[in-house]
Protein backbone atom coordinates (compact mmCIF):
# COMPACT_ATOMS: atom_id res chain seq x y z
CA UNK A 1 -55.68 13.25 -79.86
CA UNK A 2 -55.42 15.65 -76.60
CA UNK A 3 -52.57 14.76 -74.12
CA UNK A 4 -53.23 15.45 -70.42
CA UNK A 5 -51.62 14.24 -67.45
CA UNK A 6 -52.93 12.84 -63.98
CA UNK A 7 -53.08 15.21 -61.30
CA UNK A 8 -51.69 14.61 -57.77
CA UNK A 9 -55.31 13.74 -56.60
CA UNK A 10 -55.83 11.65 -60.14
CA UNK A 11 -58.11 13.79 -61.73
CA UNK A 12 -57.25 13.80 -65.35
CA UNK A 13 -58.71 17.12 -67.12
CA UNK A 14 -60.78 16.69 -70.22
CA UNK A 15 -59.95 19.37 -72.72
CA UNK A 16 -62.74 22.36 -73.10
CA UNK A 17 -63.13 22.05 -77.05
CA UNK A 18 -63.73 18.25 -75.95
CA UNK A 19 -66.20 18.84 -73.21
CA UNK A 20 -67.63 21.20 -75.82
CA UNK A 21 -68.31 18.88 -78.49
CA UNK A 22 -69.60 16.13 -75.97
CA UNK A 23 -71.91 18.92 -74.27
CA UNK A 24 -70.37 18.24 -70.81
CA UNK A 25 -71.07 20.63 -67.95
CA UNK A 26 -69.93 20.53 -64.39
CA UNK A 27 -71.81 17.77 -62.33
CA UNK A 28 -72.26 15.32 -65.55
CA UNK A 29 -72.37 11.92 -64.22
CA UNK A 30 -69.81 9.92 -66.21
CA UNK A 31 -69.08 6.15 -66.25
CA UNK A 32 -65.53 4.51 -66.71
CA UNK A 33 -64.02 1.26 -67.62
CA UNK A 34 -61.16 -0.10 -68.74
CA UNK A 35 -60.98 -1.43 -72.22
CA UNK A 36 -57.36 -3.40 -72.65
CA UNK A 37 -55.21 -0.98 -71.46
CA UNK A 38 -57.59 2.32 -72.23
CA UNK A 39 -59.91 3.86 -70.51
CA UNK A 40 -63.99 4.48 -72.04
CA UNK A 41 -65.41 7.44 -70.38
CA UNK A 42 -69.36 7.64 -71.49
CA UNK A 43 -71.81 10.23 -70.17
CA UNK A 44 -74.85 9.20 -68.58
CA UNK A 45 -77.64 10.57 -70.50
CA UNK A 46 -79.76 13.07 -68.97
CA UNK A 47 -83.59 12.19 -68.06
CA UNK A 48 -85.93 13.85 -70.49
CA UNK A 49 -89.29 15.32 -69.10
CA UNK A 50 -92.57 14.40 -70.07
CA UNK A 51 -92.81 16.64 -73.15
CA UNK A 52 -89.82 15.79 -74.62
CA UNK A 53 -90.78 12.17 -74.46
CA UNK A 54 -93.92 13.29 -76.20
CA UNK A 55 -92.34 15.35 -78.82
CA UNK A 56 -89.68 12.46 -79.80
CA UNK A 57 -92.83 9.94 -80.21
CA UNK A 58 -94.27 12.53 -82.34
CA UNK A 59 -90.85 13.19 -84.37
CA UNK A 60 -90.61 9.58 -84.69
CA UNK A 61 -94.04 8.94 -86.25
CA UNK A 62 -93.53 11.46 -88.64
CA UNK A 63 -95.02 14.46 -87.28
CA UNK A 64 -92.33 16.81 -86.31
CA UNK A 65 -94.37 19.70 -84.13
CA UNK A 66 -93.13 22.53 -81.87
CA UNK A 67 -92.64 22.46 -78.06
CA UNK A 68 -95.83 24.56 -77.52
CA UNK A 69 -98.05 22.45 -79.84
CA UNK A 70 -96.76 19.70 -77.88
CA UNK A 71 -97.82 20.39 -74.43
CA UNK A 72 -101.57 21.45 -76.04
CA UNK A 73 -102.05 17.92 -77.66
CA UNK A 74 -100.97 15.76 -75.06
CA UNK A 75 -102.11 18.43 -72.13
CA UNK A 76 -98.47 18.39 -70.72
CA UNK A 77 -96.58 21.16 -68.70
CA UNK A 78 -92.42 21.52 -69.17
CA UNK A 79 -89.88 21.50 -66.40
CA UNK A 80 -89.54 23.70 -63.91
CA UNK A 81 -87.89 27.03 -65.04
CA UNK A 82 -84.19 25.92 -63.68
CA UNK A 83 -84.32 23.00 -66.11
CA UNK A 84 -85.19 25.02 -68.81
CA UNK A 85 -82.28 27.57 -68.39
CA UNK A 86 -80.01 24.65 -68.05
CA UNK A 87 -81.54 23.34 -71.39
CA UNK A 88 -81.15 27.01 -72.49
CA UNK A 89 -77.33 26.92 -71.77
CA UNK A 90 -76.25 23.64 -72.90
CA UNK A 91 -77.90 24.59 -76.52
CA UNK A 92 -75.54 27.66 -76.48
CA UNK A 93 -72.68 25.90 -75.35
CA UNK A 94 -72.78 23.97 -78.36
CA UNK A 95 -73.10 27.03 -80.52
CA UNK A 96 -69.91 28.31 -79.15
């Protein structure tokens, strides 16, 4: 267990090897309540795009196939190149 304390504004930093482990970034929208006398911080899952949607259907029915394969089958396109890079990122943030 980390210890932290409230700043004067009442920001209360989250450790990095925390943030690390549950890939948060800057701008992650989080959502708080109060449990007792605790606090339950959970992270709002991101949206997935259209080909990720069609990839996890596929992975679920068995048929585990890459990206590229994907977007052929079900004539999809990805996200726009900034969503990709911030993809690209949060994978090697968890590598780290």
């Amino acid at each position: 267990m980390a210890t932290v304390q409230v700043g004067a504004k009442g920001r209360v930093p989250i450790p990095q090897p925390l943030r690390r482990r549950l890939h948060m970034r800057p701008g992650t929208t989080m959502h708080v309540r109060v449990l007792g006398d605790a606090l339950e911080l959970r992270a709002e899952p991101e949206p997935m795009g259209p080909v990720a949607w069609a990839a996890w259907a596929a992975h679920d029915a068995g048929d585990a196939i890459p990206l590229a394969e994907v977007e052929t089958r079900f004539g999809l396109k990805r996200r726009k190149p900034a969503v990709r890079r911030a993809a690209w990122l949060r994978r090697r943030m968890r590598s780290a």
